[in-house]
N, C-alpha and C. Protein backbone atom coordinates (compact mmCIF):
# COMPACT_ATOMS: atom_id res chain seq x y z
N UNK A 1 -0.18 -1.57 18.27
CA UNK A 1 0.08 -0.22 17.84
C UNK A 1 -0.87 0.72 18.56
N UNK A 2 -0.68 2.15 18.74
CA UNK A 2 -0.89 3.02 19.47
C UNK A 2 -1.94 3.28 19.25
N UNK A 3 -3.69 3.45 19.37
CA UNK A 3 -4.57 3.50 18.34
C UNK A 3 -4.85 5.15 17.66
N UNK A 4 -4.60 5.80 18.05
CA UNK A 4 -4.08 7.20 17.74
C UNK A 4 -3.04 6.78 16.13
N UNK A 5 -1.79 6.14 16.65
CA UNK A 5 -1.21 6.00 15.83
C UNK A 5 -1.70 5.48 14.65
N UNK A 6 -2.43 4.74 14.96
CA UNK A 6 -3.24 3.81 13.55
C UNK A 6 -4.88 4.45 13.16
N UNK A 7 -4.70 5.61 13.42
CA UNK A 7 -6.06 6.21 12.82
C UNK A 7 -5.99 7.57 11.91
N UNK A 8 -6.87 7.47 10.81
CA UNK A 8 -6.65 8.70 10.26
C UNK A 8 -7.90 8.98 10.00
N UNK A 9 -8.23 10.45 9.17
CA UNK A 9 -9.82 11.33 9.26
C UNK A 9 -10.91 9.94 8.88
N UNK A 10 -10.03 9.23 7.88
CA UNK A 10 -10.91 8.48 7.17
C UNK A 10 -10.73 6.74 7.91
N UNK A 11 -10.08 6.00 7.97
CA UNK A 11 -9.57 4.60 7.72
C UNK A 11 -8.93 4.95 9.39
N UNK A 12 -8.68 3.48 9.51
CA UNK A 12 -7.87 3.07 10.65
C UNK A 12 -6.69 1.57 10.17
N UNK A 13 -5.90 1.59 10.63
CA UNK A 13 -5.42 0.22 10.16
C UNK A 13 -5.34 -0.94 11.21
N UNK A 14 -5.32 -2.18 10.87
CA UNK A 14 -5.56 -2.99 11.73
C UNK A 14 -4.65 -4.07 11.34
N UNK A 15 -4.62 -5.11 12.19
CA UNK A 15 -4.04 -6.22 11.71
C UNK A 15 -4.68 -7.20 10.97
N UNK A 16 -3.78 -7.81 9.93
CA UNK A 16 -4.14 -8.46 8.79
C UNK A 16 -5.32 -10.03 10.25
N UNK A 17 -6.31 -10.25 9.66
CA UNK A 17 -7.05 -11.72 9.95
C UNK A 17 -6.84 -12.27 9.21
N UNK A 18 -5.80 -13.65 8.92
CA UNK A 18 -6.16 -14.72 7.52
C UNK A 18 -7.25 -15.37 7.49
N UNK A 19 -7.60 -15.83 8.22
CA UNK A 19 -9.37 -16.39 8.52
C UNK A 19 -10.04 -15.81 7.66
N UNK A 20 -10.48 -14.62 8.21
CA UNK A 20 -11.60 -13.67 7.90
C UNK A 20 -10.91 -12.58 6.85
N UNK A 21 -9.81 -12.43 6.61
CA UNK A 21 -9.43 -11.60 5.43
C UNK A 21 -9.24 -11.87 4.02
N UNK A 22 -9.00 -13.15 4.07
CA UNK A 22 -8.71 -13.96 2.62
C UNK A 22 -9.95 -14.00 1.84
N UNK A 23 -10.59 -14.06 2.59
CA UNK A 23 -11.89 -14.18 1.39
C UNK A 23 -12.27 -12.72 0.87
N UNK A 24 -11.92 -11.96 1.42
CA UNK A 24 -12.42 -10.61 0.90
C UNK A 24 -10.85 -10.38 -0.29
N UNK A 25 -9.67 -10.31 0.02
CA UNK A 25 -8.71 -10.51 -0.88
C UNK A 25 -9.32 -11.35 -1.98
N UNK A 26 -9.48 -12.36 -1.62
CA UNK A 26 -10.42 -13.25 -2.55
C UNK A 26 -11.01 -12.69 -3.75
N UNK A 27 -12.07 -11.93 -3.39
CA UNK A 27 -13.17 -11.09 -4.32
C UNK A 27 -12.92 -10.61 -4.88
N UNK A 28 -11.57 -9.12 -4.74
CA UNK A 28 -10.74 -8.50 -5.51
C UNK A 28 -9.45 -8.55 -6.13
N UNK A 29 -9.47 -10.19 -5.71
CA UNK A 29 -8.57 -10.59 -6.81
C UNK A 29 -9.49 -11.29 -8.04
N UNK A 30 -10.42 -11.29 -7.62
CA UNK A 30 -11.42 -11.18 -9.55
C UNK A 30 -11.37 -9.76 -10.22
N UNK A 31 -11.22 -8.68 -9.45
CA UNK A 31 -11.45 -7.30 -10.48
C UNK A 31 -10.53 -7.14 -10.82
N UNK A 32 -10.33 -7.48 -12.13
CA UNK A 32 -8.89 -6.73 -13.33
C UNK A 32 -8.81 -5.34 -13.13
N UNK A 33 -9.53 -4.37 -12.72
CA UNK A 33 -9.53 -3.04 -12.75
C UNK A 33 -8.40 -2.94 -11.63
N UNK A 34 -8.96 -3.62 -10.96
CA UNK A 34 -7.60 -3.49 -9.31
C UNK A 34 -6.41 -4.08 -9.46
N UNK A 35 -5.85 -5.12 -9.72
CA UNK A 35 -5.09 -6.16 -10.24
C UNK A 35 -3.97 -5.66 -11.00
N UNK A 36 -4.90 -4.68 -12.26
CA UNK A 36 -3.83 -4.28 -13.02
C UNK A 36 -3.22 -2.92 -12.49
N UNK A 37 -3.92 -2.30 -11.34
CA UNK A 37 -3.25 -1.07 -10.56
C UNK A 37 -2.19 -1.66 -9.34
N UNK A 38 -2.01 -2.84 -9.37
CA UNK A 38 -0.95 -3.28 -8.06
C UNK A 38 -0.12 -4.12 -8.57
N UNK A 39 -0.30 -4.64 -9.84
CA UNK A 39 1.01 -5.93 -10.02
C UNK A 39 1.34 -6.04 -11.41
N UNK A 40 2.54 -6.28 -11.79
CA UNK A 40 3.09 -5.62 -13.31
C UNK A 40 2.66 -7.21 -14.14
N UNK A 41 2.64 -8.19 -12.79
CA UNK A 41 2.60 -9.55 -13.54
C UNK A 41 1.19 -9.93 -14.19
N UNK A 42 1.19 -10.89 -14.81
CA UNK A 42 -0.03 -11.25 -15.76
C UNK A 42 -1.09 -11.57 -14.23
N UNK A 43 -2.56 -11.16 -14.99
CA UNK A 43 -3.30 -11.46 -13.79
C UNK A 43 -3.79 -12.74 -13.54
N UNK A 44 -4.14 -13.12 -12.74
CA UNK A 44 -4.14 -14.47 -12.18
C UNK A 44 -5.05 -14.53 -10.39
N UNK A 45 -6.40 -14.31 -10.70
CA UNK A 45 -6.88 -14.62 -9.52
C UNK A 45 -6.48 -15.40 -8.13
N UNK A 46 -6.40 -15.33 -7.21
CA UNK A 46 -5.82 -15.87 -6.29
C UNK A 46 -7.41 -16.81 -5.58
N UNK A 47 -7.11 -18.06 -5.04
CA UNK A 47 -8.00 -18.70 -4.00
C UNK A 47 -7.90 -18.29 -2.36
N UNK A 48 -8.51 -17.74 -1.44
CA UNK A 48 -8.65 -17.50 -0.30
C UNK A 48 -8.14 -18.54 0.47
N UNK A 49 -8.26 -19.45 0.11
CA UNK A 49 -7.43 -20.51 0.88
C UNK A 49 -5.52 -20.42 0.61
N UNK A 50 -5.16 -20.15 -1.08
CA UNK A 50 -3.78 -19.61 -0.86
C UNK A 50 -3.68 -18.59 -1.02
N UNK A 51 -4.66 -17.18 -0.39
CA UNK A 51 -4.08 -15.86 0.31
C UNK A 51 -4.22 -15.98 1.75
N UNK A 52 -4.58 -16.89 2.37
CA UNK A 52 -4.95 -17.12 3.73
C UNK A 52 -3.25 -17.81 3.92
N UNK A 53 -3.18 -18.72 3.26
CA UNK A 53 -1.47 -19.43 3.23
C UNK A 53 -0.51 -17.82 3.53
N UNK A 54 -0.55 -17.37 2.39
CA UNK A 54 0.30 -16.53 2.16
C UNK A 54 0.23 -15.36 3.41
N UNK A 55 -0.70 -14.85 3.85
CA UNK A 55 -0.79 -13.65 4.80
C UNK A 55 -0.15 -14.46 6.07
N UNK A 56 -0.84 -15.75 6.57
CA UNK A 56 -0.03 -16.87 7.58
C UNK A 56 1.40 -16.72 7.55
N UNK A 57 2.11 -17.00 6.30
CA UNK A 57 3.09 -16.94 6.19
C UNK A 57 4.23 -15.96 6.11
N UNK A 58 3.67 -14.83 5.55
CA UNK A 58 5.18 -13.47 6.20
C UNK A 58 3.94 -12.89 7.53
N UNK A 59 3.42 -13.46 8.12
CA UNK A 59 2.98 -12.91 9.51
C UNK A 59 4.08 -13.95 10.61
N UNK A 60 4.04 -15.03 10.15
CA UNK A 60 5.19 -16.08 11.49
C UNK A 60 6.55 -15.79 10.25
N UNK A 61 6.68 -15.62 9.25
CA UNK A 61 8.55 -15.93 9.30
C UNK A 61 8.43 -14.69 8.12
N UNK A 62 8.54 -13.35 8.03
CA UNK A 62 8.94 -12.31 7.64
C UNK A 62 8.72 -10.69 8.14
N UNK A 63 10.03 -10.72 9.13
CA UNK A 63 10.32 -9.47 10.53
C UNK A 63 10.26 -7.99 9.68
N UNK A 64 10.73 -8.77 7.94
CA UNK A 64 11.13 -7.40 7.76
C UNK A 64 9.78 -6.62 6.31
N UNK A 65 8.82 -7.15 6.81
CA UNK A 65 7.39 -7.03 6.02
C UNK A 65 6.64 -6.74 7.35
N UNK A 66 5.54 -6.00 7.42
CA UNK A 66 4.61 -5.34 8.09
C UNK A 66 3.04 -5.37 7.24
N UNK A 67 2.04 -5.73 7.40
CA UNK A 67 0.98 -5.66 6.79
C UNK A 67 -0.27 -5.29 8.03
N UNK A 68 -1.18 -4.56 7.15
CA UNK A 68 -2.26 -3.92 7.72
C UNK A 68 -3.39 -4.42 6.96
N UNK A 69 -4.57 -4.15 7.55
CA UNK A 69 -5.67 -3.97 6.90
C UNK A 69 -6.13 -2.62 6.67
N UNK A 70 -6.38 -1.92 5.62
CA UNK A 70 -7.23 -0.82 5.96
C UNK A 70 -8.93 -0.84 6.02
N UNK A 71 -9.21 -0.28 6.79
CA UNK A 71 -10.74 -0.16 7.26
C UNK A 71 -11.20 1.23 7.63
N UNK A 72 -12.35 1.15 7.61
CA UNK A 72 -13.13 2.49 7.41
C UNK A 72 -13.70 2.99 9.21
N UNK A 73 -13.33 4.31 9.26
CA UNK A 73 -13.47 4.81 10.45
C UNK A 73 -15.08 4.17 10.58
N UNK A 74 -15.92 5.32 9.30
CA UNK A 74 -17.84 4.87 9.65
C UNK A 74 -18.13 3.66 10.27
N UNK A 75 -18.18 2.43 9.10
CA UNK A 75 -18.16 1.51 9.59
C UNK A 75 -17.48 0.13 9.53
N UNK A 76 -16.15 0.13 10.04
CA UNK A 76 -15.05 -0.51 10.35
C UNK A 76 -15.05 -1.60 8.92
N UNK A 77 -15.55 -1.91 7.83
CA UNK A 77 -15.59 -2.29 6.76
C UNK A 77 -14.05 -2.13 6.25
N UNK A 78 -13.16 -3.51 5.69
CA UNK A 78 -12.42 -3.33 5.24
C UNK A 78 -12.25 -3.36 4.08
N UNK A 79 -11.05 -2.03 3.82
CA UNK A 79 -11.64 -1.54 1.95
C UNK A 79 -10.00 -2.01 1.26
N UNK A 80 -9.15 -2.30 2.25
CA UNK A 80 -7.75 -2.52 1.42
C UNK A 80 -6.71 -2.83 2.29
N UNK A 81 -5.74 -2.66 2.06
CA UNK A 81 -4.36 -2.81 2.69
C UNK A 81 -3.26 -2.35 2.76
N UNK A 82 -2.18 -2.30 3.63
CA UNK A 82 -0.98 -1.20 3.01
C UNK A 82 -0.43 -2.00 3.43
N UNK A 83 1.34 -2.30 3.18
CA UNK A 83 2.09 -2.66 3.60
C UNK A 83 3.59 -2.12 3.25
N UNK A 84 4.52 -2.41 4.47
CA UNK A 84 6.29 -1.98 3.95
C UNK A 84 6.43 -3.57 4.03
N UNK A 85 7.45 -3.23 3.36
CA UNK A 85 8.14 -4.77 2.46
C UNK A 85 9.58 -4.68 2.38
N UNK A 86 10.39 -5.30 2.25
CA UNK A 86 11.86 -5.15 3.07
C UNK A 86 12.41 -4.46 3.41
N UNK A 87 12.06 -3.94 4.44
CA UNK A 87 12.34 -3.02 5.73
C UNK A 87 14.01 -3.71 5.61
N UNK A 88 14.81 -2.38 5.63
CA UNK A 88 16.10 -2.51 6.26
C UNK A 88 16.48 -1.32 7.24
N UNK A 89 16.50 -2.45 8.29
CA UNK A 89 16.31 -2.14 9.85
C UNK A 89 17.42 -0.95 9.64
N UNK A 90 18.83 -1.28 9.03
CA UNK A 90 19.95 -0.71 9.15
C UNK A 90 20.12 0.60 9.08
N UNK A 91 19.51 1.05 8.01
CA UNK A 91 19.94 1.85 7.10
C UNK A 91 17.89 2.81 7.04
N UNK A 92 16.83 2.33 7.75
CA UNK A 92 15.78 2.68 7.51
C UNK A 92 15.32 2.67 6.87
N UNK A 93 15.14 2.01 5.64
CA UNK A 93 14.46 2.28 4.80
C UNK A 93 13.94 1.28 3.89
N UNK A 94 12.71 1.23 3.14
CA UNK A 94 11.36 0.32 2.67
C UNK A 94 10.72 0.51 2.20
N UNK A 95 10.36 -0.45 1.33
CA UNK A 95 9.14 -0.18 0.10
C UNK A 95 7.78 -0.29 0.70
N UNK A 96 7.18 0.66 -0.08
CA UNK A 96 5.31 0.55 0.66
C UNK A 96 4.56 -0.07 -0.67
N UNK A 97 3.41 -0.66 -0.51
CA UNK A 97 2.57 -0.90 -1.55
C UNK A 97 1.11 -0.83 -0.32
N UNK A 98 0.04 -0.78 -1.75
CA UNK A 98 -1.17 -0.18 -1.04
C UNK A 98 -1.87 -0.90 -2.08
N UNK A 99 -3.86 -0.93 -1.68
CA UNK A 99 -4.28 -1.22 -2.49
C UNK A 99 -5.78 -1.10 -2.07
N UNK A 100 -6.77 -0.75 -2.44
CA UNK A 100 -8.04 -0.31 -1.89
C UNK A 100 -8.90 -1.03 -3.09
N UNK A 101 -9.12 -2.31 -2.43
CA UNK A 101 -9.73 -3.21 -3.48
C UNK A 101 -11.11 -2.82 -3.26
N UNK A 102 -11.82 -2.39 -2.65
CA UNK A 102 -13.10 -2.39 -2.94
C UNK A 102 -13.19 -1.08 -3.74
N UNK A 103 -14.08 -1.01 -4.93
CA UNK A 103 -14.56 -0.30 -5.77
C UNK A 103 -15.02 1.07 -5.28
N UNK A 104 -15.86 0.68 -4.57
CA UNK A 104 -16.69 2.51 -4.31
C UNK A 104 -16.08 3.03 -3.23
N UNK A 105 -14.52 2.47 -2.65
CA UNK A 105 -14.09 3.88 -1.70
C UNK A 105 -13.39 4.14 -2.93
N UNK A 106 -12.34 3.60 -4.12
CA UNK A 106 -11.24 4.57 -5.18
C UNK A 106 -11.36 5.32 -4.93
N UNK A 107 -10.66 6.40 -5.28
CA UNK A 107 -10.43 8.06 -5.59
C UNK A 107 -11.13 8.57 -4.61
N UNK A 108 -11.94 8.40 -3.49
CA UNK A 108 -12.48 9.23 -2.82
C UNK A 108 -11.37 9.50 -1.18
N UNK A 109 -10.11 9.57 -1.63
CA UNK A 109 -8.98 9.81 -0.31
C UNK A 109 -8.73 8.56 0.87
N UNK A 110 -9.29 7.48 0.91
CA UNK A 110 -9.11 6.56 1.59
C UNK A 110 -7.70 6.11 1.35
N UNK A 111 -7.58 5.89 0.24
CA UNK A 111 -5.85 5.55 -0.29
C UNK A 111 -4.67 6.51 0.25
N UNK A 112 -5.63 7.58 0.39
CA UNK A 112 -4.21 8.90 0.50
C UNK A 112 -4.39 9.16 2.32
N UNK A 113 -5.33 8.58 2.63
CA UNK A 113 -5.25 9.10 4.12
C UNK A 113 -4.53 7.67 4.90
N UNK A 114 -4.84 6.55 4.42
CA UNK A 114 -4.06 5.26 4.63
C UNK A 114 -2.55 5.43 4.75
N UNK A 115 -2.16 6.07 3.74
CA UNK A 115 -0.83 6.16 3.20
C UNK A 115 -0.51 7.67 4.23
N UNK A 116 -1.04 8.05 4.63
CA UNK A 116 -0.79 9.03 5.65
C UNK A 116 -0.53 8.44 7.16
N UNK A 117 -1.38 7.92 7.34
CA UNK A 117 -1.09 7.03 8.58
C UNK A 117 -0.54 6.09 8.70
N UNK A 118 0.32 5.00 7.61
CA UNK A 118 1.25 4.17 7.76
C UNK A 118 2.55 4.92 7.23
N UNK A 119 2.68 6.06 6.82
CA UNK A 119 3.97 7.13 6.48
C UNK A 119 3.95 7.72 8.40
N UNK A 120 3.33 8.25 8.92
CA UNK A 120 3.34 8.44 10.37
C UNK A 120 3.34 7.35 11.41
N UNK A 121 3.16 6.14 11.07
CA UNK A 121 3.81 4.44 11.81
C UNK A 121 5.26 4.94 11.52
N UNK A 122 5.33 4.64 10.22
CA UNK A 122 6.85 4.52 9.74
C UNK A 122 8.03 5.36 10.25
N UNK A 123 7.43 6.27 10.13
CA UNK A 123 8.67 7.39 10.93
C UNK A 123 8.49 7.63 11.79
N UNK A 124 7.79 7.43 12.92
CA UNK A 124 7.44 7.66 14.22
C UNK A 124 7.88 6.60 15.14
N UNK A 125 6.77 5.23 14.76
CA UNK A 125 7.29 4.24 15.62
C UNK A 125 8.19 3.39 15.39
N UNK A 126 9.01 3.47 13.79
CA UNK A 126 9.71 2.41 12.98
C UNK A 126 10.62 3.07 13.26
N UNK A 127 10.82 4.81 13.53
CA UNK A 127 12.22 5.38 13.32
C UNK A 127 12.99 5.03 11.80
N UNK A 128 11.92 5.08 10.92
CA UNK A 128 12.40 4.77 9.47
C UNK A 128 12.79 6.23 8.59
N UNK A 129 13.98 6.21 7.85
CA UNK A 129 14.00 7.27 6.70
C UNK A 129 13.96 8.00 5.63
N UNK A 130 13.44 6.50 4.91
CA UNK A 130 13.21 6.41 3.82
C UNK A 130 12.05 5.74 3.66
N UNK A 131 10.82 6.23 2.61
CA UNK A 131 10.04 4.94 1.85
C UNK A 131 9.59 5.62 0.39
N UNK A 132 9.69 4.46 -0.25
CA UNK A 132 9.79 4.11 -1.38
C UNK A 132 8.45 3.29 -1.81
N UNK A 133 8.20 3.88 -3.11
CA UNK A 133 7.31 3.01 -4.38
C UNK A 133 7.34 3.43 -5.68
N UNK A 134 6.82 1.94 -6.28
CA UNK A 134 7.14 2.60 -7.85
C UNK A 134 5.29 2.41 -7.91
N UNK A 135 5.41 3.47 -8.98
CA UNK A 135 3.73 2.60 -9.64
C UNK A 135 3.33 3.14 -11.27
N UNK A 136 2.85 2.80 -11.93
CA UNK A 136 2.52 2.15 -13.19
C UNK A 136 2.25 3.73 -13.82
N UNK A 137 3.15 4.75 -14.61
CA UNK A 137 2.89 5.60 -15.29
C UNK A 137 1.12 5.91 -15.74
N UNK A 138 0.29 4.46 -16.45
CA UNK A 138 -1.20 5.26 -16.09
C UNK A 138 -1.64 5.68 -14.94
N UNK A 139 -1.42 5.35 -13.87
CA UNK A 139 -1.66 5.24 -12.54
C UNK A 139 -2.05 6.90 -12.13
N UNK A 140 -2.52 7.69 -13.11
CA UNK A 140 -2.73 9.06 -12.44
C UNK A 140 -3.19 9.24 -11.18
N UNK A 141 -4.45 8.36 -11.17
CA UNK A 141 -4.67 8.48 -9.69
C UNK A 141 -4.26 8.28 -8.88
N UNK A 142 -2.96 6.87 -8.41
CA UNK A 142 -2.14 6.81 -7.59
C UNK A 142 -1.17 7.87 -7.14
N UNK A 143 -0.91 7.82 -8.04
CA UNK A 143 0.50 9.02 -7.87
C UNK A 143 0.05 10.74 -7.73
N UNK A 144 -1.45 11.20 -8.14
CA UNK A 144 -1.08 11.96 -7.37
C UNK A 144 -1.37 11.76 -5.93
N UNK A 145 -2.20 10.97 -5.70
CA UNK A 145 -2.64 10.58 -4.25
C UNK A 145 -1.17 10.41 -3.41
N UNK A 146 0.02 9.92 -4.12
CA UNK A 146 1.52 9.65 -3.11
C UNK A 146 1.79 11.30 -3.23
N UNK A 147 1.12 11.94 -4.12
CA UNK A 147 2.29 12.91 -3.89
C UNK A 147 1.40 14.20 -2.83
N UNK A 148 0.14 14.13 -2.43
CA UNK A 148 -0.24 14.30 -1.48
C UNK A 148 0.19 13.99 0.06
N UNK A 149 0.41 12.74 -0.24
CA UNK A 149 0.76 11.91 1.06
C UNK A 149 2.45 12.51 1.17
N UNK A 150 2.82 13.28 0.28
CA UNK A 150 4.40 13.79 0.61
C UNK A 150 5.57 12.73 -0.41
N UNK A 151 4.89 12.25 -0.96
CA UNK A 151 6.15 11.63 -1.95
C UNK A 151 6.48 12.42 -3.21
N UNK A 152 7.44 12.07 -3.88
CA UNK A 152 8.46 12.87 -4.75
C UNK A 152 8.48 12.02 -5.84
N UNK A 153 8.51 12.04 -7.11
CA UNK A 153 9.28 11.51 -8.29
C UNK A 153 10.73 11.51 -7.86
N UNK A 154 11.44 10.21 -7.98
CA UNK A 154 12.58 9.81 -8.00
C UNK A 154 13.22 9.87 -9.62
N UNK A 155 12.52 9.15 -10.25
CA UNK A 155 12.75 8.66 -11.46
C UNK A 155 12.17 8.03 -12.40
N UNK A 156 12.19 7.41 -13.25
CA UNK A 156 11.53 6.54 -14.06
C UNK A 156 12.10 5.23 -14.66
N UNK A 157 11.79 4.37 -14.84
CA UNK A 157 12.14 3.13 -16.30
C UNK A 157 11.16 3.08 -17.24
N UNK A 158 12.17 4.03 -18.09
CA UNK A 158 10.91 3.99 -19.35
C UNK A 158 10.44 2.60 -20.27
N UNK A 159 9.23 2.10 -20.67
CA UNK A 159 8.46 1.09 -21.34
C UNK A 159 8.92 -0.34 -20.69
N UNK A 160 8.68 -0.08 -19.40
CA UNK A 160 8.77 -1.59 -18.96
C UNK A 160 7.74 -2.71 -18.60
N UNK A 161 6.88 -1.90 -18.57
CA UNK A 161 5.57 -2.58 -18.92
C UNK A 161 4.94 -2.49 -20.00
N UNK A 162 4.87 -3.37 -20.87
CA UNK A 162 3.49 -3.66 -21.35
C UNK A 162 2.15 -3.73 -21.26
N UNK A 163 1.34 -3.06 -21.25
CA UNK A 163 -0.57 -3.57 -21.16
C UNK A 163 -0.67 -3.13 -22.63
N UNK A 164 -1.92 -3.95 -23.03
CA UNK A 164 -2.95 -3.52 -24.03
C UNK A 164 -2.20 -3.15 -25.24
N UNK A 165 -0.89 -3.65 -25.56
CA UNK A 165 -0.05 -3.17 -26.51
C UNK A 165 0.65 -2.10 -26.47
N UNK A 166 0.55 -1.63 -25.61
CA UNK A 166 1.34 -0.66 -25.21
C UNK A 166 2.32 -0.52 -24.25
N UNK A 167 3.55 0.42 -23.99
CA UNK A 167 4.54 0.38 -23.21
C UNK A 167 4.11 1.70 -21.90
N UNK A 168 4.11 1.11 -21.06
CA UNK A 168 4.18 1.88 -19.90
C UNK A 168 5.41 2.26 -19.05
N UNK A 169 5.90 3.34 -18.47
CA UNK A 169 7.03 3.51 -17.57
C UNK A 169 6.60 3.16 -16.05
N UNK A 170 7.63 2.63 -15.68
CA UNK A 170 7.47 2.32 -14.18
C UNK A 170 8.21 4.06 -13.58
N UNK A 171 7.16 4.47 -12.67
CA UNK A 171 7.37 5.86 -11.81
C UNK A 171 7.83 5.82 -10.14
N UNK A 172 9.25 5.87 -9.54
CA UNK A 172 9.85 5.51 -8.70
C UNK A 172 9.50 6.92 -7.70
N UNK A 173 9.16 6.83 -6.81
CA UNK A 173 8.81 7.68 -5.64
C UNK A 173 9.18 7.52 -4.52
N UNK A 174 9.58 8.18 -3.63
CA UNK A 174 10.32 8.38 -2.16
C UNK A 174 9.71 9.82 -1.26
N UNK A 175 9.65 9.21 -0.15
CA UNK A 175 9.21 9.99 1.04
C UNK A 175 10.63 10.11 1.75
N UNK A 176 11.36 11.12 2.09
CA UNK A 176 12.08 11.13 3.54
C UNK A 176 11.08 11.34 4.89
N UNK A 177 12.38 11.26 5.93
CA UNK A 177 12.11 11.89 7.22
C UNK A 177 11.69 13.00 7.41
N UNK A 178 12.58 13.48 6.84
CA UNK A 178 12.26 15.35 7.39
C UNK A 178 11.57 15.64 6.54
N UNK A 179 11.05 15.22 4.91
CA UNK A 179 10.07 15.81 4.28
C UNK A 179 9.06 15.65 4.71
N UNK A 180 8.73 14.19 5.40
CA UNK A 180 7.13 14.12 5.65
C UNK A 180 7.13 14.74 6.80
N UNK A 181 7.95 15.07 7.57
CA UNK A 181 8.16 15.92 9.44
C UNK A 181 7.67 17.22 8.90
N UNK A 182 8.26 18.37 8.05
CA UNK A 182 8.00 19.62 7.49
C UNK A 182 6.69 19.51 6.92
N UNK A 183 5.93 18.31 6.15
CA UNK A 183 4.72 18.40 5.67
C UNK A 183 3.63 18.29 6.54
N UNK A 184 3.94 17.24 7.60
CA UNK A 184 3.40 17.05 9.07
C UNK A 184 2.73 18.38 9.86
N UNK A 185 4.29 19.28 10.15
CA UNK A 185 3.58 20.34 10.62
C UNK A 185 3.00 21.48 10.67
């Protein structure tokens, strides 16, 4: 990738290392704080040896998944990841998920400038027209961070999650072409 293309004020993205990346996945798949901001399923720590499997594996046999590392312009320290996830080539369009497992970048725009520079991959070098995510009604901080990055409320499913006894709505969001092109310039 173009390195222009893969840089923003903050982060740069890079390609996933299973070697050397799994173990840091590793770490933050112990923080429940993170865990419960990326996956609706019960939590369940992962071993570096099967996230090292797993990154191996849609890197040789899944065309229509893309994964990054995100890392820090200062000092190239990687703080998370973004990825699109079934890309349909056809029709353009794909789900993004993100995730900035280390603790002390959160909330400080790393998430939203990430998601800026893989929304400018996407429609630039993917020629994509759509992207899409849902994320977890507490999720204030996510969502407004997408809606910085140019995403929209689509919709909702109200109480489909559960935490803590309680019912949460899943919050469906979409970027076009020409919206993020008009926000662009």
């Amino acid at each position: 990738m173009d390195s222009n293309l893969a840089v923003g004020k903050l982060v740069r993205l890079a390609a996933l290392n299973a070697q050397v990346d799994a173990e840091e996945f590793a770490r933050w798949d112990n923080d429940v704080d993170y865990l419960r901001h990326l996956t609706s399923s019960p939590i369940m720590p992962g071993s570096a040896r099967k996230i090292k499997e797993i990154i191996e594996k849609t890197q040789s046999e899944d065309p229509n998944t893309i994964e990054f590392s995100v890392r820090t312009l200062v000092d190239d320290k990687m703080i998370g990841f973004i990825a699109f996830d079934g890309i349909d080539w056809q029709h353009g369009d794909t789900s993004i998920g993100i995730g900035i497992g280390h603790p002390a970048y959160r909330g400080k725009g790393y998430g939203t400038d990430a998601m800026r520079v893989m929304l400018r991959y996407g429609f630039q070098e993917l020629n994509l027209y759509r992207v899409q995510l849902n994320v977890f009604s507490y999720n204030d901080r996510a969502i407004r961070s997408y809606q910085k990055a140019g995403f929209s409320v689509e919709g909702r499913q109200r109480g489909m999650l559960r935490r803590d006894g309680r019912r949460w709505d899943f919050v469906y969001m979409s970027v076009l072409h020409n919206e993020w092109l008009n926000r662009e310039l």
